[in-house]
Protein backbone atom coordinates (compact mmCIF):
# COMPACT_ATOMS: atom_id res chain seq x y z
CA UNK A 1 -116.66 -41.93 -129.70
CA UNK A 2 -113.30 -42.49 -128.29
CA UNK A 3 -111.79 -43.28 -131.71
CA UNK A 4 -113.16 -39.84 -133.10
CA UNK A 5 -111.38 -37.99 -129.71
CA UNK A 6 -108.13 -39.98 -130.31
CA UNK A 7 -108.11 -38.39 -134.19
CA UNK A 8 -108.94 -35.12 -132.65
CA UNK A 9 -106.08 -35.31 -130.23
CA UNK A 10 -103.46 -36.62 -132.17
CA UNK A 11 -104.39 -34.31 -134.99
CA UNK A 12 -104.47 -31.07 -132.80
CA UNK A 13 -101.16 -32.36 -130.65
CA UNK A 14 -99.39 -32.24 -134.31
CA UNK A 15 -100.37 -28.86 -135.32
CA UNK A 16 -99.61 -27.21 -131.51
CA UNK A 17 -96.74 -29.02 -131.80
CA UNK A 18 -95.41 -27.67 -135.02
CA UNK A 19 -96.36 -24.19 -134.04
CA UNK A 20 -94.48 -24.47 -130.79
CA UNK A 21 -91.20 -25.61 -133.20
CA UNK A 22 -91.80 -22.35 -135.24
CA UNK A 23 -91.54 -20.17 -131.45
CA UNK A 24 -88.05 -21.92 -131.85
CA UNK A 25 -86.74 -23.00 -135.15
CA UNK A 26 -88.36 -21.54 -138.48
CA UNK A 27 -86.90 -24.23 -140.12
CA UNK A 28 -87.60 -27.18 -138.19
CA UNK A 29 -90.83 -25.68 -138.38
CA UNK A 30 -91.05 -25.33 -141.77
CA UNK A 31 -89.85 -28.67 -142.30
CA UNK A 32 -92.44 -30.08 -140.38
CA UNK A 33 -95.44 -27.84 -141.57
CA UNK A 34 -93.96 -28.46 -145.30
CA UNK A 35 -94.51 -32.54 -144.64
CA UNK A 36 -98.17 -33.61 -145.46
CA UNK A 37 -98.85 -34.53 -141.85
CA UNK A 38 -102.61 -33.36 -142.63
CA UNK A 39 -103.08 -35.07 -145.40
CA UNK A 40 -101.08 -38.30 -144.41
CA UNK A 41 -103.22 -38.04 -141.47
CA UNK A 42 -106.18 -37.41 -143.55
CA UNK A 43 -105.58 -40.92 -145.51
CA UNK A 44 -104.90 -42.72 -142.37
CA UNK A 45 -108.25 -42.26 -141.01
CA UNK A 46 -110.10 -42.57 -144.21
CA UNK A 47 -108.26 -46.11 -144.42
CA UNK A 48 -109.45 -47.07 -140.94
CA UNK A 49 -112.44 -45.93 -141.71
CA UNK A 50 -113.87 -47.48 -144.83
CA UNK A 51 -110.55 -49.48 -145.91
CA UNK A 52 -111.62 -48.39 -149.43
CA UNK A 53 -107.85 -47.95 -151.01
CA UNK A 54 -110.01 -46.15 -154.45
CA UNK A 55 -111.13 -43.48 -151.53
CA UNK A 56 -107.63 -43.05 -150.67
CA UNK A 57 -106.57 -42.81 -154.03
CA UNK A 58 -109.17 -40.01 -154.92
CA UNK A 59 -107.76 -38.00 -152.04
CA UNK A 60 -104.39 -38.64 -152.66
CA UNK A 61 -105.06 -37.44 -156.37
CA UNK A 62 -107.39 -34.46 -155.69
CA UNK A 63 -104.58 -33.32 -153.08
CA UNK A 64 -101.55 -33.12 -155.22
CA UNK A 65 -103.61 -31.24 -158.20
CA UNK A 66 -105.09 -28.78 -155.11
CA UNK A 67 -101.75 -27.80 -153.84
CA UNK A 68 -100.59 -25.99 -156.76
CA UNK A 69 -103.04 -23.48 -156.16
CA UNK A 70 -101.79 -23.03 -152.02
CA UNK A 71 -98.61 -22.14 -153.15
CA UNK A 72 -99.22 -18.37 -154.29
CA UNK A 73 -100.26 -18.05 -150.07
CA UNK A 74 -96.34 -18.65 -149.29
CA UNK A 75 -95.33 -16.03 -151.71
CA UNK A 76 -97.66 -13.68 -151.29
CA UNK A 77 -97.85 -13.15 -147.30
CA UNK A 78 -94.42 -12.93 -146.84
CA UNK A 79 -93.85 -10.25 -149.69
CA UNK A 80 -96.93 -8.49 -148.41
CA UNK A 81 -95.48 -8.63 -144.75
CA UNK A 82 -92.14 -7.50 -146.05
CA UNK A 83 -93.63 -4.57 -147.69
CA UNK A 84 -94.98 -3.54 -143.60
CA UNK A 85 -98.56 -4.27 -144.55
CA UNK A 86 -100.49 -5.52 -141.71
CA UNK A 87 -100.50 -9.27 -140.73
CA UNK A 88 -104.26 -9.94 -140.90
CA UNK A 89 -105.15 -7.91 -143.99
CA UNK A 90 -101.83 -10.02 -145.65
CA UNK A 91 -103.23 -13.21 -144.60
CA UNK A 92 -106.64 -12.20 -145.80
CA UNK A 93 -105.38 -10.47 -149.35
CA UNK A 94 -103.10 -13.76 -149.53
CA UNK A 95 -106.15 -16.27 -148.74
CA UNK A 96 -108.42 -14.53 -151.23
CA UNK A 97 -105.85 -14.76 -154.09
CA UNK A 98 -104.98 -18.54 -152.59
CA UNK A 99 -109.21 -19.20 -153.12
CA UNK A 100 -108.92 -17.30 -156.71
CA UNK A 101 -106.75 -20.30 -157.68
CA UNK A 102 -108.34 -22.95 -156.15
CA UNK A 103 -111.05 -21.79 -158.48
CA UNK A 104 -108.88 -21.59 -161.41
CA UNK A 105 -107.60 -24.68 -161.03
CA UNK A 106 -110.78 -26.79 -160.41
CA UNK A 107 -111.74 -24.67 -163.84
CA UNK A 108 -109.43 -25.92 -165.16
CA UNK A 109 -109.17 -29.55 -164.04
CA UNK A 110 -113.10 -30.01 -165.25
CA UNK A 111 -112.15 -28.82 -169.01
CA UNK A 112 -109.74 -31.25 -169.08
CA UNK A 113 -111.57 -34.18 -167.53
CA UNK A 114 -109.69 -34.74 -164.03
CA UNK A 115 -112.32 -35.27 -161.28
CA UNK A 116 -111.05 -34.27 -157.86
């Protein structure tokens, strides 16, 4: 149990702690939030976990084909927030197209064989 709390804590201290950045510096914050930290994180625990490296490998493979489709999220709010729409109905327009190509992309990934 205290090994599950000490992933919850670090994990949690990294994300507060890259949002309190952003209060200060959007780019230090974007530097930060643009580094993997979740999914580095992600492949730490799974190692310590199971020390399976082919488990690690299937993440590390299914996450680079799944964040092509996250990308249209950082174009999308920003343009919609530029245009004065409002922040939640951005972030939710945004996340639904985001969710739209998630489902594109795992379309797509099955015709062509690649198992994420």
């Amino acid at each position: 149990m205290a090994y599950y709390i000490t992933k919850v804590i670090i994990t949690t201290v990294l994300i507060v702690s890259i949002s309190e950045i952003s209060k200060r510096s959007s780019l230090i914050g974007a530097l930060l939030a643009s580094i993997p930290l979740v999914s580095v994180l992600a492949m730490i625990w799974l190692y310590i976990d199971t020390k399976n490296v082919d488990k690690i490998t299937q993440l590390s493979k299914g996450v680079f084909w799944l964040v092509l489709p996250s990308l249209p999220l950082f174009l999308i709010l920003p343009a919609l927030l530029k245009k004065g729409v409002n922040f939640y109905l951005s972030l939710g327009v945004s996340l639904v197209i985001m969710v739209s190509c998630y489902l594109v992309m795992v379309a797509i990934l099955n015709k062509y064989g690649i198992k994420v």
